[in-house]
Protein backbone atom coordinates (compact mmCIF):
# COMPACT_ATOMS: atom_id res chain seq x y z
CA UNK A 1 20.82 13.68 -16.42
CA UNK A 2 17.62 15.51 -14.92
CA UNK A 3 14.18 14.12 -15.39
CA UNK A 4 10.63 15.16 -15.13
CA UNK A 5 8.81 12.39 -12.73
CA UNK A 6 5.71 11.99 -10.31
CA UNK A 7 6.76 9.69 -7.67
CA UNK A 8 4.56 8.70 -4.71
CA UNK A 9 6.24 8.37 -1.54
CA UNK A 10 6.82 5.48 0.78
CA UNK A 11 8.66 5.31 3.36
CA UNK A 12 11.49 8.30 4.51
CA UNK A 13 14.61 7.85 7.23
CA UNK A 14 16.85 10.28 8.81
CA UNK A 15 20.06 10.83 7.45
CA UNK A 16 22.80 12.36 9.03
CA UNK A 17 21.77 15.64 10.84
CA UNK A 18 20.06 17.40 8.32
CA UNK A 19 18.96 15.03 5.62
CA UNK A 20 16.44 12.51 4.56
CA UNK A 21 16.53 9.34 2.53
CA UNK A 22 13.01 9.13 0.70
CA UNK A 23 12.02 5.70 -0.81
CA UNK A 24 9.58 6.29 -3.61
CA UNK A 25 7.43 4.33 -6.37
CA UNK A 26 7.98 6.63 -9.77
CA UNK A 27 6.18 6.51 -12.97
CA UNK A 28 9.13 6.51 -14.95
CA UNK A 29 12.12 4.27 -13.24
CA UNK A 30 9.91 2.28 -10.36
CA UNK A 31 11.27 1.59 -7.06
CA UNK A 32 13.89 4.56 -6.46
CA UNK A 33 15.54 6.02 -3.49
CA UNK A 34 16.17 9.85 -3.24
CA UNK A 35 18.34 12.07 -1.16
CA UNK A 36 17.09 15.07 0.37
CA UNK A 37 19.98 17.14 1.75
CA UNK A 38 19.70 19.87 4.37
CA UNK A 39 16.00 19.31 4.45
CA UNK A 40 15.72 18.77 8.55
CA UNK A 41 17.80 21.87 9.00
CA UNK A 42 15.58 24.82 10.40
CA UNK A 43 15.58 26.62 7.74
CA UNK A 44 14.04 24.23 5.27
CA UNK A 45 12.02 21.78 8.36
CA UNK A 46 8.70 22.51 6.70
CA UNK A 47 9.38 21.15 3.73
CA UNK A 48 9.66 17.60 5.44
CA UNK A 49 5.81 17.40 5.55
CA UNK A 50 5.42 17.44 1.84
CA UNK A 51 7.19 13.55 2.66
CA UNK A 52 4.62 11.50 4.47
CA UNK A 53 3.33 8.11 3.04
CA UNK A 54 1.86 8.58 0.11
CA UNK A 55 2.47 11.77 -0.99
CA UNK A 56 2.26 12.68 -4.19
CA UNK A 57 4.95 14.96 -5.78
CA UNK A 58 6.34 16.41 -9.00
CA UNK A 59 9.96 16.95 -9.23
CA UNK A 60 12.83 17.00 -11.16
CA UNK A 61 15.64 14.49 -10.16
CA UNK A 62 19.22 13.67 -11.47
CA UNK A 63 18.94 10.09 -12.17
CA UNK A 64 22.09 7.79 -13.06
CA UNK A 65 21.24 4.62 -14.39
CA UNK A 66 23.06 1.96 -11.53
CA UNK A 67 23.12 4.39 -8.92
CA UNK A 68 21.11 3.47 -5.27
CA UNK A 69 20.86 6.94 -4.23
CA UNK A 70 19.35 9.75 -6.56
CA UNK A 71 18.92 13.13 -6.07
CA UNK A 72 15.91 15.68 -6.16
CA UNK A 73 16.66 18.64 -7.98
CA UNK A 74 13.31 20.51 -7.55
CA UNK A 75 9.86 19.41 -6.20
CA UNK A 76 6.64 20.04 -4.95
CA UNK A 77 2.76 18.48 -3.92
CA UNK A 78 1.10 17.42 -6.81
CA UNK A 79 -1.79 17.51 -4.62
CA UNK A 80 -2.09 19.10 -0.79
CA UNK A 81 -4.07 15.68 -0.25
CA UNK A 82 -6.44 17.54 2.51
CA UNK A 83 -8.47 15.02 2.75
CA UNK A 84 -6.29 12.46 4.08
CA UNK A 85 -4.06 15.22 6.26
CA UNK A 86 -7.52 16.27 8.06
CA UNK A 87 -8.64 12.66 9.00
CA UNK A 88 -7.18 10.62 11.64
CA UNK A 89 -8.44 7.11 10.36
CA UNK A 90 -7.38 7.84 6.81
CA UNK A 91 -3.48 9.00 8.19
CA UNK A 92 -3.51 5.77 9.43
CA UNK A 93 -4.64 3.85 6.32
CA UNK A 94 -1.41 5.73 4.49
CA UNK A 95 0.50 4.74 7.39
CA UNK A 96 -0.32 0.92 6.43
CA UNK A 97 0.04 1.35 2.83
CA UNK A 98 2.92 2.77 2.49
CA UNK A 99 4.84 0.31 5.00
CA UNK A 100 3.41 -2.35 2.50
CA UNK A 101 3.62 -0.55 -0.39
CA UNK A 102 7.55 -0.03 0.85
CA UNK A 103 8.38 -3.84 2.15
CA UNK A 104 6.35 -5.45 -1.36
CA UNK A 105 7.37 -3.41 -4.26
CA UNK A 106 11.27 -3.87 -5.51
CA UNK A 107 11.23 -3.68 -9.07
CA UNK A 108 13.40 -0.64 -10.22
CA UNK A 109 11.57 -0.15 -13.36
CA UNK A 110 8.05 1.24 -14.98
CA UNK A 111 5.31 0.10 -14.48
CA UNK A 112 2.04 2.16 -15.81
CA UNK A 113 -0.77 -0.07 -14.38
CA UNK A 114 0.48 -0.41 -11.13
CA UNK A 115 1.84 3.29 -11.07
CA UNK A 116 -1.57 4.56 -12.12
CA UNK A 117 -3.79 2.24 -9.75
CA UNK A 118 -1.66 3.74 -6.56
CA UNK A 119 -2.19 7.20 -7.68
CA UNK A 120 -6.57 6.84 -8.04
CA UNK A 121 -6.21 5.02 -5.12
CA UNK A 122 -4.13 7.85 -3.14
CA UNK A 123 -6.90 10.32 -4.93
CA UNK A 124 -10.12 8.19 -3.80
CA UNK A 125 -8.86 7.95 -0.85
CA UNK A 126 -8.59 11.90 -0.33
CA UNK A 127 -12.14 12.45 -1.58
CA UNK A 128 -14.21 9.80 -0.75
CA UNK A 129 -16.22 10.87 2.35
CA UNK A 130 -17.91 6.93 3.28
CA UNK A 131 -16.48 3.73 3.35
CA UNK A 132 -12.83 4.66 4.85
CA UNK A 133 -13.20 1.91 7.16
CA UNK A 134 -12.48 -0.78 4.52
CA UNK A 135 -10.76 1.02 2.03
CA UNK A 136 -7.42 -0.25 2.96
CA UNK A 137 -9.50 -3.94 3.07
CA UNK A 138 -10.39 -3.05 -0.63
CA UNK A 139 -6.99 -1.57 -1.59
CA UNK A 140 -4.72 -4.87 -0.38
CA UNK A 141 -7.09 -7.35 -1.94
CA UNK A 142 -6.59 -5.59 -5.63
CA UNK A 143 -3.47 -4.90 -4.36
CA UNK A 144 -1.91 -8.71 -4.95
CA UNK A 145 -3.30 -9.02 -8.32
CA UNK A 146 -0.39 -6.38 -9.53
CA UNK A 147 2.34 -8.54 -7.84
CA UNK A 148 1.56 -10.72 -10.17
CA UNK A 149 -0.20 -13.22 -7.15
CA UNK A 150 -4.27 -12.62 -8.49
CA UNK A 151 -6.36 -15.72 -6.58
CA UNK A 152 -8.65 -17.64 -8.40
CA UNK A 153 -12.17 -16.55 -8.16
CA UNK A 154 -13.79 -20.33 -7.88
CA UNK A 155 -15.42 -19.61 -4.61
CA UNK A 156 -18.60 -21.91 -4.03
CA UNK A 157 -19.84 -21.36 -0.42
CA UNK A 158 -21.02 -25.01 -0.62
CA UNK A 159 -17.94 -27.23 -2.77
CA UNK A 160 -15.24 -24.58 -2.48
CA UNK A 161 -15.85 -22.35 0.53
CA UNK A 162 -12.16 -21.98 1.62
CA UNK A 163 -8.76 -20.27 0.18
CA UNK A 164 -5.43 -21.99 -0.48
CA UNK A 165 -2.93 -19.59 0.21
CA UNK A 166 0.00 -21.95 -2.36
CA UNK A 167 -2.99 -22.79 -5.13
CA UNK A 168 -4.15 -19.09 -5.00
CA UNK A 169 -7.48 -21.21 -4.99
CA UNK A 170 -10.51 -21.93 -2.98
CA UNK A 171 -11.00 -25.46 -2.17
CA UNK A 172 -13.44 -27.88 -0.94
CA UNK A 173 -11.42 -28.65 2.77
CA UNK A 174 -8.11 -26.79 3.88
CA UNK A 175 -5.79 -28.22 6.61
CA UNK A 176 -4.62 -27.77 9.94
CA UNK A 177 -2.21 -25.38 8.79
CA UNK A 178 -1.75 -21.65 8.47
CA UNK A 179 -1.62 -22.08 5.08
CA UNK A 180 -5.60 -22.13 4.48
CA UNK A 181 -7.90 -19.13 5.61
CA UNK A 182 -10.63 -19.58 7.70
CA UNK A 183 -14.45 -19.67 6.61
CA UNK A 184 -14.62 -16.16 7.74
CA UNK A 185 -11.57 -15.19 5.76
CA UNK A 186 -12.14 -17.13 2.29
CA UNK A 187 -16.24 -15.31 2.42
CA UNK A 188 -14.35 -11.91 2.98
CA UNK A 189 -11.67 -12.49 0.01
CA UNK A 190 -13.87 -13.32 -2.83
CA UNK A 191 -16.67 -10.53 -1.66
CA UNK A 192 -13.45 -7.85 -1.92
CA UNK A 193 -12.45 -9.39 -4.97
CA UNK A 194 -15.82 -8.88 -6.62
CA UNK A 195 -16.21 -5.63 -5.11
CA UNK A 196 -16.49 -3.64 -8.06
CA UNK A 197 -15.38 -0.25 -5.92
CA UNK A 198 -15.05 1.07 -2.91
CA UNK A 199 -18.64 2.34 -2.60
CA UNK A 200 -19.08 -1.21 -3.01
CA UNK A 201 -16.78 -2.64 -0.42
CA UNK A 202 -18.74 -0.54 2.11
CA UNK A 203 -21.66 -2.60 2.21
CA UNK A 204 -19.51 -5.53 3.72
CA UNK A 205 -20.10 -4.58 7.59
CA UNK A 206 -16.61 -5.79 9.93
CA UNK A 207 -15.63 -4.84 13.36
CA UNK A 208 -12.30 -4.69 14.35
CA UNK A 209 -11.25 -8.00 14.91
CA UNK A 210 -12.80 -9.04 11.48
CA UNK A 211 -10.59 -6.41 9.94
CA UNK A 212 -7.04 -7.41 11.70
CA UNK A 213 -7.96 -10.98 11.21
CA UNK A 214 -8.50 -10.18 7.27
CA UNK A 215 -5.33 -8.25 6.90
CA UNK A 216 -3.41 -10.71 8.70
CA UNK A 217 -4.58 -13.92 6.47
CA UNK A 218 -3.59 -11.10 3.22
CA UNK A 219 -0.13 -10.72 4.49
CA UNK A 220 0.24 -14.52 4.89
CA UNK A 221 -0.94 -15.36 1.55
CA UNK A 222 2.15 -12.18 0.56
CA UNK A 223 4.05 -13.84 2.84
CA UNK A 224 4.32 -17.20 1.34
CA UNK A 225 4.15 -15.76 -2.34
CA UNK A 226 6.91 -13.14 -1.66
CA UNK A 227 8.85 -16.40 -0.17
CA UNK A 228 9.76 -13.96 2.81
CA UNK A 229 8.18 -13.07 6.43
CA UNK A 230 6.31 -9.78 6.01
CA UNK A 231 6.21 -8.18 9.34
CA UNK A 232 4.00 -4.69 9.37
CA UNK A 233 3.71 -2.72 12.51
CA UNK A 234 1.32 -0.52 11.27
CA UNK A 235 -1.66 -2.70 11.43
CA UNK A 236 -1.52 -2.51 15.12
CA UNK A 237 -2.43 1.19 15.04
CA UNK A 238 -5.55 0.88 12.16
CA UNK A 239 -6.87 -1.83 14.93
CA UNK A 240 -7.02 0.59 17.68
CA UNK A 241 -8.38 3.68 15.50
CA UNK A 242 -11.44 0.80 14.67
CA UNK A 243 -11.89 -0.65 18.22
């Protein structure tokens, strides 16, 4: 049975000499896998680069409830997404949040809010012109909240100035651990979380290091939550486009 569906695109791997496996987040059935056949094969080759992270894209697909594997039937951009394809540092945030996007979500079913917060994020993203720098910052940190992991918001910089990653709290004093984040860490947190935009997020100023160090305490706190290692590669090339 065909169906009409916008699905935003994750993650895509060769397969066999001419195909490509595209893992997807759709509005209507969640998490879903597509097959792409004869798409690498010269004649069709361009059409590969309507499939990097994030992409946005109409089609029609034969869907069979059970099945791993579906099929796209017809498709095309919903957007050409300019904006990102014409900046180097925003590629790269795509290239982070779709490996994310594509090792957190698993549910193979709909859901609107989180569906419809990727998609204005994907669109900010294209337009928005300051601020790239901590989008992704922004983006992770309302990010957990759909998981269904939201942290308190109790900070007190005097009597509760640090976060614990199993309370989903801030405290009054953490432990020797990896399981608390750092001063640093716990300030940046609740600032993102009361960011009430982007626009707003840009007023926190970060180097580098603040920004790998932030991302890396987020992906513990998944980490532990998910009950799995979450090992991203990606965040090794946003900290050289910032250095």
């Amino acid at each position: 049975m065909t169906h009409s569906v916008q699905l935003i695109v994750l993650h895509t791997i060769k397969y066999t000499e001419s195909s490509l496996l595209v893992y997807t987040y759709t509005n209507l059935f969640g998490r879903q896998t597509y097959l792409l056949r004869g798409v690498r094969s010269t004649k069709k080759r361009s059409e590969t680069a309507l499939f990097f992270p994030l992409c946005i894209i109409e089609a029609e697909v034969y869907h069979k409830t059970g099945a791993y594997i579906h099929h796209l039937k017809e498709y095309h951009a919903q957007s050409s997404l300019c904006g990102i394809r014409t900046n180097l540092s925003k590629c790269a945030i795509t290239l982070f949040l779709g490996e994310l996007l594509y090792k957190t979500i698993k549910e193979e079913e709909p859901n609107t809010i989180l569906f419809t917060f990727l998609l204005n994020a994907i669109q900010e993203l294209d337009t928005i012109l300051e601020g790239v720098a901590n989008f992704h910052l922004y983006f992770i940190t309302h990010y957990i909240s759909h998981l269904g992991f939201a942290p308190n918001i109790n900070y007190h910089p005097e009597y509760r100035p640090l976060f614990d990653i199993p309370q989903g709290a801030f405290v009054s004093t953490g432990d020797a651990s990896n399981l608390t984040f750092s001063t640093m860490e716990s300030t940046l947190l609740y600032r993102f979380l009361t960011a009430q935009n982007v626009s707003a997020a840009t007023a926190i100023l970060l180097n580098a290091k603040q920004r790998n160090l932030y991302i890396d305490a987020i992906i513990r706190y998944l980490s532990f939550h998910l009950n799995t290692p979450l090992t991203l590669t990606s965040p090794l090339i946003l900290g050289q486009i910032w250095e």
